[in-house]
N, C-alpha and C. Protein backbone atom coordinates (compact mmCIF):
# COMPACT_ATOMS: atom_id res chain seq x y z
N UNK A 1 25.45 14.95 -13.80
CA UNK A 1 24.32 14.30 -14.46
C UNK A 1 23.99 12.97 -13.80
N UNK A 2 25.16 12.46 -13.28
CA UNK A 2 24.84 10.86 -12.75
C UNK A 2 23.93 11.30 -11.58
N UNK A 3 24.41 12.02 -10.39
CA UNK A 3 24.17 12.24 -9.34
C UNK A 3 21.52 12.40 -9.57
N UNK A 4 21.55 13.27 -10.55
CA UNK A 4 20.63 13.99 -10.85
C UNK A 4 19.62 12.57 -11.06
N UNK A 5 20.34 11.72 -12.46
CA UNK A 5 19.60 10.43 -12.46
C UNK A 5 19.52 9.46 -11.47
N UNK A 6 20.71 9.49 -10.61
CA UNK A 6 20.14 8.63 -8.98
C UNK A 6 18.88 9.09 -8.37
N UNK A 7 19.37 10.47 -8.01
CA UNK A 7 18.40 10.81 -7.26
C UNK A 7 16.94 10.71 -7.70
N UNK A 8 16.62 10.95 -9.32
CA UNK A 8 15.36 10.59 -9.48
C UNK A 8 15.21 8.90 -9.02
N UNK A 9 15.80 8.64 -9.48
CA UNK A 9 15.84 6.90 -9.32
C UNK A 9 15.30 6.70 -8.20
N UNK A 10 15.78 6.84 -6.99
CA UNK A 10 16.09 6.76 -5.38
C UNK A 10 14.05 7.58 -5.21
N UNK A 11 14.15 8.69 -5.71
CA UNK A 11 12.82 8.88 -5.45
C UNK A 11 11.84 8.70 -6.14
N UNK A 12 11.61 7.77 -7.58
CA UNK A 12 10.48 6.95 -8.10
C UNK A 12 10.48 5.74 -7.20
N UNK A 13 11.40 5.22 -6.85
CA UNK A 13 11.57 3.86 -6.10
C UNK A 13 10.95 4.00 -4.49
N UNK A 14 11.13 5.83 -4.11
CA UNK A 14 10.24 5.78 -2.94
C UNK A 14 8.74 6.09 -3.11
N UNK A 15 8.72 6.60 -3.82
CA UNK A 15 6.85 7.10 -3.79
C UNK A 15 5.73 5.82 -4.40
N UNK A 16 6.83 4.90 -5.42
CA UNK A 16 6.29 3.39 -5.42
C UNK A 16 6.14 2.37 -4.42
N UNK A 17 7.17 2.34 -3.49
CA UNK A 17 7.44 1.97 -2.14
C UNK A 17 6.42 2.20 -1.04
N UNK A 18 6.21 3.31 -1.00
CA UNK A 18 4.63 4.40 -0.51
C UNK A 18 3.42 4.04 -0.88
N UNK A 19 3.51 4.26 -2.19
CA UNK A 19 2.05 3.75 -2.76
C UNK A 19 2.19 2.51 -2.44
N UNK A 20 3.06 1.72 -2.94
CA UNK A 20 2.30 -0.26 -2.30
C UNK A 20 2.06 -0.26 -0.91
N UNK A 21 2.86 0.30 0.40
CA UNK A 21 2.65 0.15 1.45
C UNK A 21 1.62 0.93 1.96
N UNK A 22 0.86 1.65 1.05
CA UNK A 22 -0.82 2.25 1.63
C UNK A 22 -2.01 1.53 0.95
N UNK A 23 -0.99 1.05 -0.61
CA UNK A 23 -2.34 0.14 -1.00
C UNK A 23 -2.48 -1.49 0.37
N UNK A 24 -1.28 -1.88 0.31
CA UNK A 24 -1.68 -2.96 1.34
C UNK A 24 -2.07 -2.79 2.60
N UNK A 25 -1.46 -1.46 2.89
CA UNK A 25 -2.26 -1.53 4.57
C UNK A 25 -3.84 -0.92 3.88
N UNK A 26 -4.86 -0.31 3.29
CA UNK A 26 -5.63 -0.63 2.80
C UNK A 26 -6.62 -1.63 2.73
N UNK A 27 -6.23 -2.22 2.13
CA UNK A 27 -6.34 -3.75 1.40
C UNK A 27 -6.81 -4.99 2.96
N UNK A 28 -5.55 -4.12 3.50
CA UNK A 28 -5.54 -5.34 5.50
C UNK A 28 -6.70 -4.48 5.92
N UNK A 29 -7.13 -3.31 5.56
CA UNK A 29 -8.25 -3.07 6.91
C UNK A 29 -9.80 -2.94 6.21
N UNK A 30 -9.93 -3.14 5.11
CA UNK A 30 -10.80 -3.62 4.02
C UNK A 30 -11.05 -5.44 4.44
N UNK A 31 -10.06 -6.20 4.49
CA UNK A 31 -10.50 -7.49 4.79
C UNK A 31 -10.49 -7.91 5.71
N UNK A 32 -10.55 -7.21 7.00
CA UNK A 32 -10.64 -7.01 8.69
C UNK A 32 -12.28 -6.59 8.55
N UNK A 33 -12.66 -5.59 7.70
CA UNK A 33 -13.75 -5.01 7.89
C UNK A 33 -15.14 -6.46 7.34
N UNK A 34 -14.56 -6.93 6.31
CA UNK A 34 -15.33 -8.01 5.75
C UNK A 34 -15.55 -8.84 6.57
N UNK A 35 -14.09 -9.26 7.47
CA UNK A 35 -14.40 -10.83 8.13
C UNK A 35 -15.51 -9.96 9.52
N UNK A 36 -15.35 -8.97 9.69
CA UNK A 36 -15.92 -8.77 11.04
C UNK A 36 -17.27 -8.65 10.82
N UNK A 37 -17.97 -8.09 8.90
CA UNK A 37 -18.94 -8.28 8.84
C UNK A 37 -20.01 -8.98 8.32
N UNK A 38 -19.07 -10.56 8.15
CA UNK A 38 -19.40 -11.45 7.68
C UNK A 38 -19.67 -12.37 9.05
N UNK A 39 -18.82 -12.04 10.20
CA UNK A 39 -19.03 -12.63 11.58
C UNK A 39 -20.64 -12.25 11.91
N UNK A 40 -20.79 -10.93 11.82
CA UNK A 40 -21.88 -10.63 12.38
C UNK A 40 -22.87 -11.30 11.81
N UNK A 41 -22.79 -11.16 10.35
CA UNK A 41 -24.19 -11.66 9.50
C UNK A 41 -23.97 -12.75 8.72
N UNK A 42 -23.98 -14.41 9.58
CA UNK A 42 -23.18 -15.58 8.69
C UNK A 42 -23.34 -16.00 7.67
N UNK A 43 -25.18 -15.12 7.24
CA UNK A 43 -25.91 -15.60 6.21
C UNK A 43 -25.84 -15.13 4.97
């Protein structure tokens, strides 16, 4: 039984791990896209 509750453990902790590291890389090429199109158009 222990073994069963790690392992869920071990894999909620990865697919949360996953999801933050796609929301932030996301997030980085979303505000790459802004500054580049705020360069173009200053106004």
């Amino acid at each position: 039984m222990e073994i069963i509750l790690a392992n869920t453990v071990l894999g909620v902790l990865l697919v949360l791990g996953l999801g933050a590291a796609g929301t932030a890389i996301g997030f980085g090429i979303l505000g790459g896209k802004l500054l580049e199109g705020s360069a173009r158009q200053p106004e």
